[in-house]
Protein backbone atom coordinates (compact mmCIF):
# COMPACT_ATOMS: atom_id res chain seq x y z
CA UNK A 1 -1.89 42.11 -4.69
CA UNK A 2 1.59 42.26 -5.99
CA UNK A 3 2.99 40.67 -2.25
CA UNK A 4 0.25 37.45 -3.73
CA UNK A 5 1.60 37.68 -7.25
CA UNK A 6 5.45 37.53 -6.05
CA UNK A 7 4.21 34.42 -3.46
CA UNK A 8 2.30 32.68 -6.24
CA UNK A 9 5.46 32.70 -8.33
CA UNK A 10 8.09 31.94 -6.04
CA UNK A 11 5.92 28.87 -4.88
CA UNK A 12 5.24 28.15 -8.65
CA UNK A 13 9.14 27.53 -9.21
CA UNK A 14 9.59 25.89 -6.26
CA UNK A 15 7.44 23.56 -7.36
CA UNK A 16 9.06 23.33 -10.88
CA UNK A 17 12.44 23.06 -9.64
CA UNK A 18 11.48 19.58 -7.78
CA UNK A 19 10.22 17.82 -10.58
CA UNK A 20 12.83 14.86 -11.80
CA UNK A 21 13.90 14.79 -7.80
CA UNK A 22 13.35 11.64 -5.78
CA UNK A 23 11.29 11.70 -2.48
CA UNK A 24 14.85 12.74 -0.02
CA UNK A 25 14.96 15.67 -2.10
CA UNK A 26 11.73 16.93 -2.40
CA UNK A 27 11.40 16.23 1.43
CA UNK A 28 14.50 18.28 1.96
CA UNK A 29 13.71 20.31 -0.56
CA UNK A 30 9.88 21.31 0.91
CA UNK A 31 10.88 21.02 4.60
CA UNK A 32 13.53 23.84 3.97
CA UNK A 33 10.85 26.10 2.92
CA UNK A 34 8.36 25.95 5.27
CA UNK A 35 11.49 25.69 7.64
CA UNK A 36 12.26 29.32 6.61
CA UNK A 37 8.96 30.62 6.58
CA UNK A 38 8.33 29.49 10.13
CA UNK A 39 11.74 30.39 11.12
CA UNK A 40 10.70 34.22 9.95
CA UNK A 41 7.36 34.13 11.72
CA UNK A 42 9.04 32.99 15.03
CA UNK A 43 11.92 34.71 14.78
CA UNK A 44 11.76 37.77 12.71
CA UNK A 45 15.46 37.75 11.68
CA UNK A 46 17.63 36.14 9.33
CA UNK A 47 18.93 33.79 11.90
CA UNK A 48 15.72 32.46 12.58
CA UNK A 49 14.89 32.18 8.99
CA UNK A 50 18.03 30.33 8.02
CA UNK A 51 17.98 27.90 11.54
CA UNK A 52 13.96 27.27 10.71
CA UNK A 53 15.40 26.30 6.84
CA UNK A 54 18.34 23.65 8.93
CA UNK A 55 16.02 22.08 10.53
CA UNK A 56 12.83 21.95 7.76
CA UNK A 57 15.70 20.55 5.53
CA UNK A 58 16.98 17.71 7.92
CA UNK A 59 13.04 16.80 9.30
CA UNK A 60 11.31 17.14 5.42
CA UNK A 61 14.52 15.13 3.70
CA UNK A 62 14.15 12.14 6.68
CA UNK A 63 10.66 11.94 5.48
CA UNK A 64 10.95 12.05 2.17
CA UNK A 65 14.27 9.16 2.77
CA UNK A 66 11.65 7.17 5.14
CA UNK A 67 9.29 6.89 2.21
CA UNK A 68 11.64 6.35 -0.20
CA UNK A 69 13.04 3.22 1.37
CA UNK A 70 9.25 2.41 1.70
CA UNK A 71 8.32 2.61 -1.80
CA UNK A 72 11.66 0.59 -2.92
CA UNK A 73 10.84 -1.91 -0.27
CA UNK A 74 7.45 -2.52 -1.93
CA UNK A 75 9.02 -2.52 -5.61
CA UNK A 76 11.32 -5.24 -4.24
CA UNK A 77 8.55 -7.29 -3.30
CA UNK A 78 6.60 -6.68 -6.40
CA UNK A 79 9.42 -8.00 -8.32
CA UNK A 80 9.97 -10.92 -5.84
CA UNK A 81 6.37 -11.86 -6.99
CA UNK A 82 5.17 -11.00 -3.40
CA UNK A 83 1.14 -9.09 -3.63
CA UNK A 84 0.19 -6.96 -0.75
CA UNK A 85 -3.69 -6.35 -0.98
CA UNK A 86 -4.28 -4.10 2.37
CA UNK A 87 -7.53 -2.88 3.91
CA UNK A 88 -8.82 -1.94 7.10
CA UNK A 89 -11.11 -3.66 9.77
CA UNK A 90 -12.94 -1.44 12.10
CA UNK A 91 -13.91 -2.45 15.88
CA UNK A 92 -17.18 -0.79 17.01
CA UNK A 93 -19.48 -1.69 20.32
CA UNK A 94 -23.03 -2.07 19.81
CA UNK A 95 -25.82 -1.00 21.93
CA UNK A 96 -25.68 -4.24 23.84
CA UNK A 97 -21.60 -3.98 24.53
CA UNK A 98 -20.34 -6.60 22.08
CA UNK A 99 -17.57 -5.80 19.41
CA UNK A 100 -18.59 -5.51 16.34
CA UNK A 101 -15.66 -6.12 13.46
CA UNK A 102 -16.17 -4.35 9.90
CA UNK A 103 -14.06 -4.66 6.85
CA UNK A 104 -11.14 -6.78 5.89
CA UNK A 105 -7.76 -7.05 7.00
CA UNK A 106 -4.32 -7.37 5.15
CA UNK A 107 -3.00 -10.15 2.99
CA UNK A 108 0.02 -11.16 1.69
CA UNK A 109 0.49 -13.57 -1.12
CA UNK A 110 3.92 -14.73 -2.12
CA UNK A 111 4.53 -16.84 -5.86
CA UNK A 112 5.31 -20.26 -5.39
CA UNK A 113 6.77 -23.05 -8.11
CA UNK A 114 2.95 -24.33 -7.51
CA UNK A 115 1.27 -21.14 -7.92
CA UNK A 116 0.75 -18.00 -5.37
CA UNK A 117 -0.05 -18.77 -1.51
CA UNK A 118 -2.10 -16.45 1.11
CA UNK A 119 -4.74 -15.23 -1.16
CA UNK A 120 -7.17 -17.48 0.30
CA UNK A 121 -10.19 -15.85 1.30
């Protein structure tokens, strides 16, 4: 019980700590931790903690970089006037063999001096 209680607020103030952090450093940030709690499993040692805790931090903070790049990428285009509606088509056979397409697909539109283009239906 008090092993849970200790977990519950360690994790609770991990938490905390990340708010006001952008996406590198709550990937860093995260991938440390489960970094150094797989680290201890595996290993058993501090050296194994504190390698799993390297590593967590450099995978998680890549992530967190890879979709930080992504979500500035689409604020760019948002402010470029570009839209980016996105769905997803699925491919299915029937009974008889044919290919059977469901759903929509993506579409970009981009603002023009006449208006936006791609939207077309």
């Amino acid at each position: 019980m008090n092993k849970a209680i200790i977990g519950m607020t360690i994790a609770t103030i991990a938490t905390g700590s990340l708010l006001g952090c952008n996406k590198t450093e709550e990937g860093a940030s995260m991938g440390a931790i489960v970094g150094a709690l797989a680290g201890q499993a595996i290993g058993g040692d501090t050296g194994g903690t504190l390698i799993g805790a390297g590593v967590g931090a450099l995978v998680g903070g890549a992530i967190g970089n890879d979709q930080e790049q992504q979500q500035r990428a689409n604020q760019q285009q948002q402010a470029n006037g570009t839209t980016i509606r996105r769905t997803t088509t699925h491919e299915t056979l029937d009974e008889n063999g044919n290919v059977v397409k469901t759903g929509t697909t993506t579409t970009t539109s981009t603002q023009t001096s006449g208006g936006y283009t791609g939207l077309e239906d």
